[in-house]
Protein backbone atom coordinates (compact mmCIF):
# COMPACT_ATOMS: atom_id res chain seq x y z
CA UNK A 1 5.19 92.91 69.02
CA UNK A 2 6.63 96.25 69.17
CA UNK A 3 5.45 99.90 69.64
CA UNK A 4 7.09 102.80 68.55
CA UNK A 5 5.02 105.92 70.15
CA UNK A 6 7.14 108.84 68.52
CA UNK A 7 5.28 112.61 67.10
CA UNK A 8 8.14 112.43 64.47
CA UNK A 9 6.88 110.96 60.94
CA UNK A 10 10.11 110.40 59.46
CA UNK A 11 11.74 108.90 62.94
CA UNK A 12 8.42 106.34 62.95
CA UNK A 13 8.98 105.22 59.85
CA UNK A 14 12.75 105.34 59.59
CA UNK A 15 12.40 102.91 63.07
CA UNK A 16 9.53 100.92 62.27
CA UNK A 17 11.44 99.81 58.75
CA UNK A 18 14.14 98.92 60.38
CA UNK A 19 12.58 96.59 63.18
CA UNK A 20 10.39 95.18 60.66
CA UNK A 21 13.57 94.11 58.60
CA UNK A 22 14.87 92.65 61.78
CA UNK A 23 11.85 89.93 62.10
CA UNK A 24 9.81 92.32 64.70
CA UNK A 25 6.02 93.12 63.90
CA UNK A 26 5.78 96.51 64.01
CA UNK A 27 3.08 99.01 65.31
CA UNK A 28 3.67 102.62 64.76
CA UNK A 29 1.87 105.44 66.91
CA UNK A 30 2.37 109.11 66.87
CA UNK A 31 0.78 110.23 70.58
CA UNK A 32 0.06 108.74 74.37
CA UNK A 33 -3.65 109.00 73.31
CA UNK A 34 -2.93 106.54 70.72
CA UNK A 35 -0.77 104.47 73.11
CA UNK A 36 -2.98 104.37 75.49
CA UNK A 37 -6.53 104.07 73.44
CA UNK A 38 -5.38 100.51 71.96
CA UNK A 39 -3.30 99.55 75.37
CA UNK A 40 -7.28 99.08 76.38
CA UNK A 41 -7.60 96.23 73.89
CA UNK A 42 -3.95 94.66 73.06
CA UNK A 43 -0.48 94.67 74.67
CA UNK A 44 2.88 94.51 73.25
CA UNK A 45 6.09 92.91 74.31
CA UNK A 46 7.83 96.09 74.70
CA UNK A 47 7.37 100.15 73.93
CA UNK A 48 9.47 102.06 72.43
CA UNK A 49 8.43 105.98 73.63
CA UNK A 50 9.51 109.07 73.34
CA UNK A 51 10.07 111.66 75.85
CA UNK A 52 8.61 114.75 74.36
CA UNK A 53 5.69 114.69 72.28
CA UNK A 54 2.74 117.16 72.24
CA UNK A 55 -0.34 116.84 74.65
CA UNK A 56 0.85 114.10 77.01
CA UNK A 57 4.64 113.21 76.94
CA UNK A 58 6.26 109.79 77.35
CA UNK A 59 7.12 110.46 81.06
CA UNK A 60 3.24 110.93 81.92
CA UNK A 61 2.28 107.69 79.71
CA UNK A 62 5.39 105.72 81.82
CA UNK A 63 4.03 106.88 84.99
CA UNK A 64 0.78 105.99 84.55
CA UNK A 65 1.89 102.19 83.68
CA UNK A 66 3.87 101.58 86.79
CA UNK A 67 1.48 103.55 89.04
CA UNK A 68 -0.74 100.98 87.35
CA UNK A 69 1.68 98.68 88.35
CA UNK A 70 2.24 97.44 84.87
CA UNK A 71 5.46 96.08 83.84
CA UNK A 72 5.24 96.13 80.61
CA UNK A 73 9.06 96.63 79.28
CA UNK A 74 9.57 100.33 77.97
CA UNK A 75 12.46 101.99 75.90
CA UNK A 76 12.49 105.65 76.20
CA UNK A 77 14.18 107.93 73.65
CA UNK A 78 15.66 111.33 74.87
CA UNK A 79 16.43 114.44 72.40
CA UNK A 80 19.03 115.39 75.06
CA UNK A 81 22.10 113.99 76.13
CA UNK A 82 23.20 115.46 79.37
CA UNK A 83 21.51 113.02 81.58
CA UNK A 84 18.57 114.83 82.87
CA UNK A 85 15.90 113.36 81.22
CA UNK A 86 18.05 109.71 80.95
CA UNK A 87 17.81 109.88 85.04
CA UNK A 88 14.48 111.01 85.17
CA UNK A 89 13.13 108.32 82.93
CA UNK A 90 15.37 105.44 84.81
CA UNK A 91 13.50 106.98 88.17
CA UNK A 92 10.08 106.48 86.60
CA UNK A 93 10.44 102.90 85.69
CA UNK A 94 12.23 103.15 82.19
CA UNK A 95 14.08 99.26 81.40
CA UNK A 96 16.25 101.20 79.20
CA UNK A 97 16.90 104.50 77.19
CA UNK A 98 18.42 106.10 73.80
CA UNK A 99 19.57 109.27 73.33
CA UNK A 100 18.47 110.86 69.60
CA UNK A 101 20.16 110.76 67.20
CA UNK A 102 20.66 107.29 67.28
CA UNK A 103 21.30 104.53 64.90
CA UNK A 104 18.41 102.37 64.45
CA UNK A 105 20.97 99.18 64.81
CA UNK A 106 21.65 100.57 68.39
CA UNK A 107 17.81 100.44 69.19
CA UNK A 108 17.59 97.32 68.01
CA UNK A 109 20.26 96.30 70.47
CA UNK A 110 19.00 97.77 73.25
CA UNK A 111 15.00 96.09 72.22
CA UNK A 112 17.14 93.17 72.38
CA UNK A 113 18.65 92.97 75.59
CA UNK A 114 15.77 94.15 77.16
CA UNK A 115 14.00 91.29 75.96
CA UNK A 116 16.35 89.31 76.60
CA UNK A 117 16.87 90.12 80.44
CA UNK A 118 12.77 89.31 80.39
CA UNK A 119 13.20 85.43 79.51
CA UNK A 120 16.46 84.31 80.74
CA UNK A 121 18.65 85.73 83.77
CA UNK A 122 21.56 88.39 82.25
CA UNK A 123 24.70 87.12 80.88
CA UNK A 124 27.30 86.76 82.86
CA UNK A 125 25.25 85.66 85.85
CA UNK A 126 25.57 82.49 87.84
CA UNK A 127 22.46 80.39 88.56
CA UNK A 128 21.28 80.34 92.22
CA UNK A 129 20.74 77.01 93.83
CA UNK A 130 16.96 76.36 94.14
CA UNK A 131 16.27 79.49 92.11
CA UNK A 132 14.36 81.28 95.66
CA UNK A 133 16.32 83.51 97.57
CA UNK A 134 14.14 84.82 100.96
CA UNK A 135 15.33 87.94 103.11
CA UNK A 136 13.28 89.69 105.57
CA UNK A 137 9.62 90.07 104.36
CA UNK A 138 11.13 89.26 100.74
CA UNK A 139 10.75 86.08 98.81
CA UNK A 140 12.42 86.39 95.34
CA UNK A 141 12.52 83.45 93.10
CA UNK A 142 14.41 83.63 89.69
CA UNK A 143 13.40 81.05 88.10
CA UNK A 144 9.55 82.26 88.10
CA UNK A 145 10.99 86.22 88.09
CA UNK A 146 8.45 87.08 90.59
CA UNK A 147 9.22 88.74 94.20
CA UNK A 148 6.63 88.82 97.27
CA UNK A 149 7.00 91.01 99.71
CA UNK A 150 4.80 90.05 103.08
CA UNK A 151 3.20 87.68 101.01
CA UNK A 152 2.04 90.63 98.48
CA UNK A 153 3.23 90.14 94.79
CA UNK A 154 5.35 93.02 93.84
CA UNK A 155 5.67 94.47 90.08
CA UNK A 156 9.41 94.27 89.15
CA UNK A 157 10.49 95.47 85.56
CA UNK A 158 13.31 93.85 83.83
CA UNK A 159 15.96 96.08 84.88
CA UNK A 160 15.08 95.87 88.57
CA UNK A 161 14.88 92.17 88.43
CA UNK A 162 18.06 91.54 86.62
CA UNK A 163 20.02 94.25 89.50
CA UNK A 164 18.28 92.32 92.12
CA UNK A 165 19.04 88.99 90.94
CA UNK A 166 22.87 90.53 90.99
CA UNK A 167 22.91 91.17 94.18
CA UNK A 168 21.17 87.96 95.62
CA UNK A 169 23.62 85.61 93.73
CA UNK A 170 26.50 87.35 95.00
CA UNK A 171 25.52 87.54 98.88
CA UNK A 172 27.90 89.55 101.43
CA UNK A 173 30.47 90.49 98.35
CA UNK A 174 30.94 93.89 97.74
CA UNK A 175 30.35 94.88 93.94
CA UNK A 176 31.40 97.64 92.31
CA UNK A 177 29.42 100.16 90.01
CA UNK A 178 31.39 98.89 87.09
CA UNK A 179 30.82 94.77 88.30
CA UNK A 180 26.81 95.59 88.91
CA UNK A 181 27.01 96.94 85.57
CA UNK A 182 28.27 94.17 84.02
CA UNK A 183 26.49 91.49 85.34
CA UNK A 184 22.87 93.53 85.25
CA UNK A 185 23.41 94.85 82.11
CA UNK A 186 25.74 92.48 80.20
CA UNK A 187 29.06 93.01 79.16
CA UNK A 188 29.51 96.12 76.90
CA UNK A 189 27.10 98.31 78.15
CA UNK A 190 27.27 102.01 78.39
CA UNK A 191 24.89 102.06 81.70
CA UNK A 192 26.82 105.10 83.45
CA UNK A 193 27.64 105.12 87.50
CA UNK A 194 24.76 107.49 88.21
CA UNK A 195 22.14 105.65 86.15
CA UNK A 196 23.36 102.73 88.00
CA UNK A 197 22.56 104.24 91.17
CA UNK A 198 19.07 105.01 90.49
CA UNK A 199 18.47 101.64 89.51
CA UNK A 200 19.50 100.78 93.13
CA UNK A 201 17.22 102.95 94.74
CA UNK A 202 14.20 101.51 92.94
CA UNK A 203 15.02 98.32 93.81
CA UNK A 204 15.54 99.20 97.65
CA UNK A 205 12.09 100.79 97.57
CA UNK A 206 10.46 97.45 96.22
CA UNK A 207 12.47 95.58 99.50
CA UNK A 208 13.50 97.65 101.99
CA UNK A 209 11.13 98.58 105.28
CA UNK A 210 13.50 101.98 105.58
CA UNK A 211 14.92 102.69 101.70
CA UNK A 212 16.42 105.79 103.39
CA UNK A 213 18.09 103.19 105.84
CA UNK A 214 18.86 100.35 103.54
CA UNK A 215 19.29 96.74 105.14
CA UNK A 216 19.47 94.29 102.59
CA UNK A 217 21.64 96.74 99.60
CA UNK A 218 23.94 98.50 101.72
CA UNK A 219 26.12 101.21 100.34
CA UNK A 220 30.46 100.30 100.71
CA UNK A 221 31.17 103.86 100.38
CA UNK A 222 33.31 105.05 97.70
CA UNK A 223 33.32 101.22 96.36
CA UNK A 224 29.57 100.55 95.38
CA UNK A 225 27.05 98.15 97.19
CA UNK A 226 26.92 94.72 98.95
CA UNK A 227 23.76 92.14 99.50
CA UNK A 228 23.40 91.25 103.09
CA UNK A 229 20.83 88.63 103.23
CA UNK A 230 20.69 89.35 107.07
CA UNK A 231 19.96 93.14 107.16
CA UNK A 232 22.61 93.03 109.97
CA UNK A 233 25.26 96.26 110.10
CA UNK A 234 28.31 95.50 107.93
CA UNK A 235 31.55 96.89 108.96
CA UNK A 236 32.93 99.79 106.93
């Protein structure tokens, strides 16, 4: 099931036709009140929300999830293009985001491969023998998609789990932007550098003691980043 939490009549309709068309069931809301009244009493398999609404906006709603540490899969839609709100979003705990005006075939790609990257590991990754990777206090396993840190579950949204799965199948090789890009995101995907980057530094606060002093996802300066199961130095 989807929701599409949008203030915008014609935008709610317009979407909600379209996804309906495409096999989805459909619920349409028009405010984070809404959202958040029948969240109480149901859950979908992924939100589609809007940044700005009146009363609360989509950011507030998204916080509150993952300070709830909820990882329920969430699409946000942006009226602006320069990248502000796009970061901002991807810093809350966004899986993806679409810029408006948009072509309801394009959301319906991105619903997709969010979905997608939530039941299977992303395209264009190998499997890992055994599935569990372990490094420092971290125990992620792929094959369950969960990650314990100290023994403590830790709430990982799609996005986060397909960068770290990445970087743990590809141990002590530098990757580029471009590469991380590419095998997080699938190929085709118009994930920038930057938006990359703050996916990084959401996944090195779910497994690094220091994020400020990363271990594990160490920066290969003007290159990208490298997995080093080991947390020793690397050599620049």
């Amino acid at each position: 099931m989807i929701w599409v939490v949008d203030d915008d009549p014609e935008l709610r309709q317009m979407v909600g036709t379209y996804l309906i068309d495409q096999g989805y069931d459909v619920r349409c809301l028009s405010d984070v009140k809404q959202l958040e009244a029948r969240l109480e009493f149901q859950r979908p398999d992924l939100i589609v929300l809007d940044l700005m609404m009146p009363g609360d906006d989509g950011l507030t709603a998204l916080r509150r999830l993952r300070d709830a540490s909820d990882d329920l899969p969430v699409v946000m839609l942006t009226a602006r293009g320069d990248g502000v709100d796009r970061i901002i979003g991807l810093e809350q705990g966004a899986d993806d985001y679409l810029a408006k005006p948009f072509l309801p075939r394009e959301l319906s790609a991105r619903i997709e491969a969010v979905l997608r990257r939530r039941s299977s590991i992303p395209a264009g990754t190998p499997l890992a023998e055994g599935g569990d990777v372990t490094f420092g206090e971290n125990q992620f396993d792929l094959s369950a998609r969960t990650l314990f840190r100290d023994g403590t579950p830790v709430v990982i949204t799609s996005g986060e789990f397909s960068l770290l799965a990445a970087f743990v199948q590809h141990p002590h090789r530098p990757l580029s932007r471009e590469r991380l890009i590419e095998l997080a995101r699938g190929p085709g995907s118009d994930t920038d550098s930057r938006s990359m980057d703050v996916q990084v530094s959401r996944v090195r606060k779910l497994v690094e003691p220091d994020p400020a002093r990363p271990r594990y996802i160490q920066t290969v300066w003007g290159y990208g980043y490298v997995f080093v199961p080991d947390g020793q130095p690397r050599s620049r």
